[in-house]
Structure formats: structure tokens, C-alpha cells
N, C-alpha and C. Protein backbone atom coordinates (compact mmCIF):
# COMPACT_ATOMS: atom_id res chain seq x y z
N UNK A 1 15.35 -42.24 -2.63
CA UNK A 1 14.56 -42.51 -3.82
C UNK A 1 14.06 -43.96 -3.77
N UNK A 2 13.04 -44.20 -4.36
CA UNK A 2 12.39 -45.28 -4.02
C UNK A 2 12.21 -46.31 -5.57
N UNK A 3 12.66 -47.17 -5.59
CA UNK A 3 12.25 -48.04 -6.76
C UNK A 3 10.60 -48.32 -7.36
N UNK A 4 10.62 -47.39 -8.25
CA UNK A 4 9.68 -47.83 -8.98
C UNK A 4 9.22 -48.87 -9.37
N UNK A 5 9.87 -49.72 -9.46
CA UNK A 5 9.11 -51.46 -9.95
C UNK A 5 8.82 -52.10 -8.18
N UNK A 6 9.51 -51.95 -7.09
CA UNK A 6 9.52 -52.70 -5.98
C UNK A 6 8.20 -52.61 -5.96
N UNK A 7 7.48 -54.55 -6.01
CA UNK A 7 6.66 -55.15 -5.65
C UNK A 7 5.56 -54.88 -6.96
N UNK A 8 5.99 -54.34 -8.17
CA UNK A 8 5.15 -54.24 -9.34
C UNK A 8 5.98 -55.07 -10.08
N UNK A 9 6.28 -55.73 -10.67
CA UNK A 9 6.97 -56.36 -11.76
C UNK A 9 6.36 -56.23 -13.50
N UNK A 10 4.73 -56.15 -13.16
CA UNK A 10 4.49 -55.59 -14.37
C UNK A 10 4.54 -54.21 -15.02
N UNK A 11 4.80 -53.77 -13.96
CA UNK A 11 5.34 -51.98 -14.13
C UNK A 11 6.30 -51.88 -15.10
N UNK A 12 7.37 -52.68 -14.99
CA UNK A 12 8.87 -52.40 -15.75
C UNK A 12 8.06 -53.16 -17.41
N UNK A 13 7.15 -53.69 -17.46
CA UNK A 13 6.59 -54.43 -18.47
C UNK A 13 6.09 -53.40 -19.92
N UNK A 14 5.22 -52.71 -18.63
CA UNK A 14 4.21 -52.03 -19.16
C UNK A 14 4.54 -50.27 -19.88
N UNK A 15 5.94 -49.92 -18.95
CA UNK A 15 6.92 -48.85 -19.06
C UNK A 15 7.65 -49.20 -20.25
N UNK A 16 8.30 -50.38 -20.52
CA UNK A 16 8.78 -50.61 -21.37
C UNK A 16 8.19 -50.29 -22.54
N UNK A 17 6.63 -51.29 -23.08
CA UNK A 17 5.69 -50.96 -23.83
C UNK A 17 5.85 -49.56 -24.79
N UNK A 18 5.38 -48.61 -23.22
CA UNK A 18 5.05 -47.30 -24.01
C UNK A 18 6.83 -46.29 -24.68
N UNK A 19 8.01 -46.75 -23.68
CA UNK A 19 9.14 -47.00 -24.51
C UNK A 19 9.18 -46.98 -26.13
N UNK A 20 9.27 -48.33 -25.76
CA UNK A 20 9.03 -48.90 -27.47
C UNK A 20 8.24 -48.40 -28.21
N UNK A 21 7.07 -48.01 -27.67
CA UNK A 21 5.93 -47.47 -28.57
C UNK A 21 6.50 -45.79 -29.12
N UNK A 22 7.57 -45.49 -28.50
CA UNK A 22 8.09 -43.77 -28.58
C UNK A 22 9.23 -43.85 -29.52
N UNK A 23 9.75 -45.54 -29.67
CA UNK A 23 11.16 -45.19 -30.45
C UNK A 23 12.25 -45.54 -29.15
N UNK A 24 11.95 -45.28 -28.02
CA UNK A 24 13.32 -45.05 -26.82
C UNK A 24 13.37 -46.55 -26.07
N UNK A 25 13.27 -47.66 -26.68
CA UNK A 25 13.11 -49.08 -25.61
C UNK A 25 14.84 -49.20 -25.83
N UNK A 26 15.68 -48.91 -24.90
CA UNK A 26 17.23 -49.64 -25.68
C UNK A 26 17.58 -50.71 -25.36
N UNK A 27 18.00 -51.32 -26.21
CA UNK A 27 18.75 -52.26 -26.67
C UNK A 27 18.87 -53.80 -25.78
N UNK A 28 19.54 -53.19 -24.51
CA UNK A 28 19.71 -53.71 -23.50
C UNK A 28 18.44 -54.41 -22.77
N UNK A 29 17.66 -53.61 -22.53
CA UNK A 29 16.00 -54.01 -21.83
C UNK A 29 15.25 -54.57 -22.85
N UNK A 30 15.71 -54.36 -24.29
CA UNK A 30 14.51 -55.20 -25.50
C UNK A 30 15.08 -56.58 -25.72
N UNK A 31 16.54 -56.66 -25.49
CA UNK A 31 17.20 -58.42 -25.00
C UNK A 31 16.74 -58.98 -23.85
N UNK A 32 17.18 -58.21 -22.83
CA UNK A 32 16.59 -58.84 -21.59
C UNK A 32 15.47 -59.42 -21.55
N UNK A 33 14.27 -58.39 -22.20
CA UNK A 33 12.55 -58.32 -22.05
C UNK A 33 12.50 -59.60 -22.68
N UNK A 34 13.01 -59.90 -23.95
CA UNK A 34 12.85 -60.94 -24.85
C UNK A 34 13.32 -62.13 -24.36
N UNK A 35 14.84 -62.10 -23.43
CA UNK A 35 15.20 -63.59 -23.30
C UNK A 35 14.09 -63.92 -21.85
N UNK A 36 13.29 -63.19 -21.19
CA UNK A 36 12.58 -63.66 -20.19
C UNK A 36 10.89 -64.09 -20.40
N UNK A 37 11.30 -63.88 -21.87
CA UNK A 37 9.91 -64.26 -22.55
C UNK A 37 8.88 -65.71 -22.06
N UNK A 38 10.05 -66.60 -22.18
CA UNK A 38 9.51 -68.14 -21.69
C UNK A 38 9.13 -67.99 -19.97
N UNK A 39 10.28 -67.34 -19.32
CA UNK A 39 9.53 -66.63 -17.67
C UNK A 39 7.90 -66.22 -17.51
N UNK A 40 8.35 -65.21 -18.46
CA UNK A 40 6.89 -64.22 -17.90
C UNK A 40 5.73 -65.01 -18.45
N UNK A 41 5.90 -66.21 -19.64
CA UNK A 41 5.08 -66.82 -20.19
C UNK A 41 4.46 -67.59 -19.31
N UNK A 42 5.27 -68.02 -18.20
CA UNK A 42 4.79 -69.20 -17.32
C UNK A 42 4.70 -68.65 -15.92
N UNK A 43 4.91 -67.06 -15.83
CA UNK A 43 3.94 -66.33 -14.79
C UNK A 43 3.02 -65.83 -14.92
N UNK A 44 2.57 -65.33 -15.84
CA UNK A 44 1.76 -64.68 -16.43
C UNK A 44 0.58 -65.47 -16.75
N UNK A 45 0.74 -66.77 -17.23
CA UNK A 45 0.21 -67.71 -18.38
C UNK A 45 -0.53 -67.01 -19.12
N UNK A 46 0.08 -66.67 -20.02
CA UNK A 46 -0.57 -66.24 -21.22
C UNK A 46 0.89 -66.61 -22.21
N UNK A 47 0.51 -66.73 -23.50
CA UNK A 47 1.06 -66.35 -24.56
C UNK A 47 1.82 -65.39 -25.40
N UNK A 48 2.72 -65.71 -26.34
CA UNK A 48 3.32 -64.83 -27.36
C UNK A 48 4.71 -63.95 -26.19
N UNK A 49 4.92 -63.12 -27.19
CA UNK A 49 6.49 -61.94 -26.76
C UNK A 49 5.87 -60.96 -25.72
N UNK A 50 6.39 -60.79 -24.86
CA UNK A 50 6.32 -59.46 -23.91
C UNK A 50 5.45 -58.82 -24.13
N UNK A 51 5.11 -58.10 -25.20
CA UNK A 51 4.67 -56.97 -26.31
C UNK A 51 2.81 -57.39 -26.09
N UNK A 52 3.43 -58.19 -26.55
CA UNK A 52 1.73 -59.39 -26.63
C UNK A 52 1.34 -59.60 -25.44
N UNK A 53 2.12 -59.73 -23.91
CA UNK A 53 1.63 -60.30 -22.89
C UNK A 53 0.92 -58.74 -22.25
N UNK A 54 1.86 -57.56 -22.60
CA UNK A 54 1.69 -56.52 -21.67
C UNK A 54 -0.33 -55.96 -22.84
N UNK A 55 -0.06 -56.37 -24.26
CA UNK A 55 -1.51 -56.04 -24.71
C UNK A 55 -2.94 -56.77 -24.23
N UNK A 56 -2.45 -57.99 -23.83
CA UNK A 56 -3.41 -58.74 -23.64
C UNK A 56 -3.30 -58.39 -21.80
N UNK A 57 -2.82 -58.41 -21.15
CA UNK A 57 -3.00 -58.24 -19.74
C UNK A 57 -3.47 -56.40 -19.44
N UNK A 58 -3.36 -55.60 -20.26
CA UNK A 58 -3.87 -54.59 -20.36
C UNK A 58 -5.31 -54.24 -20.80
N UNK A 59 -5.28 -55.42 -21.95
CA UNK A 59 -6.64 -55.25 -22.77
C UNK A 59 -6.26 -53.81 -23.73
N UNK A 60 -5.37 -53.25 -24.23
CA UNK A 60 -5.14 -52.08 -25.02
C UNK A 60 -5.83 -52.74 -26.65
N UNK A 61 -6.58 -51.54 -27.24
CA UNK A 61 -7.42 -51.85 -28.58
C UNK A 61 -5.97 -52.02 -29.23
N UNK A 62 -6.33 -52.30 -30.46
CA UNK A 62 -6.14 -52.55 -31.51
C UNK A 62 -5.00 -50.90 -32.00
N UNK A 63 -3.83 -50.74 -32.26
CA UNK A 63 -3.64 -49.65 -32.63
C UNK A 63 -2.77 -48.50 -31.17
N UNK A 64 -2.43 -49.37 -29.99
CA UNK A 64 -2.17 -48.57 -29.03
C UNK A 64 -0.97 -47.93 -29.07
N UNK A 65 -0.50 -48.87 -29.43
CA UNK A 65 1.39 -48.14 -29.69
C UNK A 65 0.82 -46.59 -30.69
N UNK A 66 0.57 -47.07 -31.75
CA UNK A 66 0.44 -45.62 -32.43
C UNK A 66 -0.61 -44.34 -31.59
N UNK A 67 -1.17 -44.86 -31.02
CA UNK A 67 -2.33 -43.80 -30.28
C UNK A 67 -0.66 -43.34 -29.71
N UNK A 68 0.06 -43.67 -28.97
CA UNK A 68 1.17 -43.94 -27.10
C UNK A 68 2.00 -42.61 -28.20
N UNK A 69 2.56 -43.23 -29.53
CA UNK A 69 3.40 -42.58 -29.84
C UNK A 69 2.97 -41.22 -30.58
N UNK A 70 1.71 -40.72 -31.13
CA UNK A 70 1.20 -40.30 -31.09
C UNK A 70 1.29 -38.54 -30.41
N UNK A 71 0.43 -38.99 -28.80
CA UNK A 71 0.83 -38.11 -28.12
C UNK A 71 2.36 -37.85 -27.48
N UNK A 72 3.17 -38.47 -27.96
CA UNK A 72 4.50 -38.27 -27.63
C UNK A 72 4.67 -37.20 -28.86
N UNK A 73 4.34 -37.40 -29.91
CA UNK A 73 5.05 -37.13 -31.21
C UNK A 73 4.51 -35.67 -30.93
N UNK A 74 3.09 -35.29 -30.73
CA UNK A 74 2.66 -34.03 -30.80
C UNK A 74 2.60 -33.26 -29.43
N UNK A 75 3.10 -33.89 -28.59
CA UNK A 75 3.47 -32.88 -27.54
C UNK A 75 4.30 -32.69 -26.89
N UNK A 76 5.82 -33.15 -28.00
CA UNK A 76 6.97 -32.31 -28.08
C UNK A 76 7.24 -31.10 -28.15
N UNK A 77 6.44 -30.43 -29.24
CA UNK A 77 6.60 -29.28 -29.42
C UNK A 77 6.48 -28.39 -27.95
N UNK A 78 4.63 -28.32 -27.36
CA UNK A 78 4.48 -27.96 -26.15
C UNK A 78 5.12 -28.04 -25.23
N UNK A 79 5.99 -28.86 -25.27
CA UNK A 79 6.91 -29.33 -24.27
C UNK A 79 8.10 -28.15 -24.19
N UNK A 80 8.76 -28.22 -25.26
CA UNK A 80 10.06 -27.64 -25.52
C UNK A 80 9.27 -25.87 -25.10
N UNK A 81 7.97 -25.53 -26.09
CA UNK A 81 7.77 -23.98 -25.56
C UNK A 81 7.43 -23.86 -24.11
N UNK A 82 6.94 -24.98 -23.46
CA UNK A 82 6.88 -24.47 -21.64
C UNK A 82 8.24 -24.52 -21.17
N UNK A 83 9.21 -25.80 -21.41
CA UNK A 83 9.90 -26.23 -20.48
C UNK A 83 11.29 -25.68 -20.62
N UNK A 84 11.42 -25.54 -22.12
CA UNK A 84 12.52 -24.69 -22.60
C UNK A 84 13.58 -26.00 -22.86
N UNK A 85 13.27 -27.22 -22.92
CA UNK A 85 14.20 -28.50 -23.34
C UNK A 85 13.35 -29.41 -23.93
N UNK A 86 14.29 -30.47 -24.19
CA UNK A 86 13.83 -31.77 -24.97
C UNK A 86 12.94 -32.25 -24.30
N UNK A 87 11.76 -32.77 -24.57
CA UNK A 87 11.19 -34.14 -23.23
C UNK A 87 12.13 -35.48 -23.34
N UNK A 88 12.29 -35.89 -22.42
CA UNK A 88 12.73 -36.61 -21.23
C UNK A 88 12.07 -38.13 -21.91
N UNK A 89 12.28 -39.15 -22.68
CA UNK A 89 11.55 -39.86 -23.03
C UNK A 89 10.75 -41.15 -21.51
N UNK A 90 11.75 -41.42 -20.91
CA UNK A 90 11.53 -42.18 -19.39
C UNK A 90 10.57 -40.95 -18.85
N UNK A 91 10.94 -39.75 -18.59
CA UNK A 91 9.93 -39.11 -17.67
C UNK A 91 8.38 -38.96 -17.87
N UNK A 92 8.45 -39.18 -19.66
CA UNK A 92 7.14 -39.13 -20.49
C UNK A 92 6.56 -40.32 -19.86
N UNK A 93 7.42 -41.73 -19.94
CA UNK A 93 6.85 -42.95 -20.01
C UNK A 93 6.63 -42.96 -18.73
N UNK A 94 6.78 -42.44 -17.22
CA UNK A 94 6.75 -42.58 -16.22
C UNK A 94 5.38 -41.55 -16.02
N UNK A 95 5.49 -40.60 -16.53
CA UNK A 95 3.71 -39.70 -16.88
C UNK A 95 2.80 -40.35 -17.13
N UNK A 96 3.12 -40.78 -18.08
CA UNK A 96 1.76 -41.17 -19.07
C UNK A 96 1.19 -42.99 -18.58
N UNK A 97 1.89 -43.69 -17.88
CA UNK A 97 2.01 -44.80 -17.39
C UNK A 97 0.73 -43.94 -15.49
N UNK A 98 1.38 -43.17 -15.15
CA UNK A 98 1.20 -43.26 -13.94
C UNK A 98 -0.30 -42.19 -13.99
N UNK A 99 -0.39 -41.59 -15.17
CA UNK A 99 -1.84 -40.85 -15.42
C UNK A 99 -2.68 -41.90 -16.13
N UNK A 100 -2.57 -42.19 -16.94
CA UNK A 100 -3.35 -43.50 -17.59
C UNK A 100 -3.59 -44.62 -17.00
N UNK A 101 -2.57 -45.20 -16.10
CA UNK A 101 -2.74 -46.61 -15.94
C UNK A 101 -2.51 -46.69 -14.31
N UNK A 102 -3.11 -46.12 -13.48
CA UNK A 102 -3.01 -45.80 -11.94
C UNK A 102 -2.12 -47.24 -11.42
N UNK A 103 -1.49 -47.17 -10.57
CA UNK A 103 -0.45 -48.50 -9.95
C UNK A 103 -0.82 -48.12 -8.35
């Protein structure tokens, strides 16, 4: 199996994002994300929290989290009648990251 972030670093950024945007960012990665804030500030150069760096280096409108959570929220249902289980909140964010936002 192959690491998904190796040689993307904004990957784990941007995964996170749509995370958070679902309700599922835990705990652990929303400390981390936050204490590396002053890091990514001075790799990145840009401004503000994580949140802010991954909107502005994306360019996402106004309103994206709710669009992100959105189609999470309404295609649960579809989910559960094809798949016969819960969706997978990481497998969503690893979908919808890798259909939307090509790496």
C-alpha cells in the first residue's frame, strides 16, 4: 500500500478540509493541523488557520464546506441502498478529493 500524502503534503491539508466539512476531522489531526499553523504559514506564505490556507490555495467560493457537506449529507442514503452499509467518511473524503481535485 502506498502512502497517500508521499510527496503531496497539501493532500493531508486539503483531505482534512473536506473531513471537517462532513463532521469526521478528529480531534487528534484538528490539534496537530492547528499547532502547525505558524509552519504551514511560512511554507505556504499565506495567512490565517489551515482552514483559510487550504480556501485560499484552492480558490473554493464562498460557502464550500456546506456545498462538501452537502453531498455527503444526501448521498448517504444512496449509499447505504447500493452498498448495503454506512459510508466510510475517509473513503468519501478520499473520493471526492481525488474526483474533484485531480493530484
Amino acid at each position: 500500500m502506498t502512502d497517500r500524502y508521499q510527496g503531496k503534503p497539501f493532500l493531508k491539508l486539503l483531505d482534512s478540509y473536506v473531513l471537517d466539512s462532513i463532521g469526521h476531522l478528529d480531534a487528534t489531526t484538528e490539534a496537530a493541523l492547528t499547532a502547525m499553523e505558524p509552519q504551514l504559514r511560512h511554507q505556504l506564505k499565506m495567512q490565517g488557520g489551515w482552514r483559510d490556507m487550504v480556501v485560499a490555495q484552492m480558490q473554493f467560493p464562498k460557502g464550500m464546506e456546506g456545498a462538501i457537506k452537502e453531498v455527503w449529507e444526501k448521498g448517504k442514503p444512496q449509499f447505504r441502498a447500493t452498498q448495503g452499509r454506512e459510508p466510510d467518511p475517509v473513503e468519501f473524503t478520499h473520493v471526492f478529493v481525488d474526483t474533484n481535485f485531480p493530484h
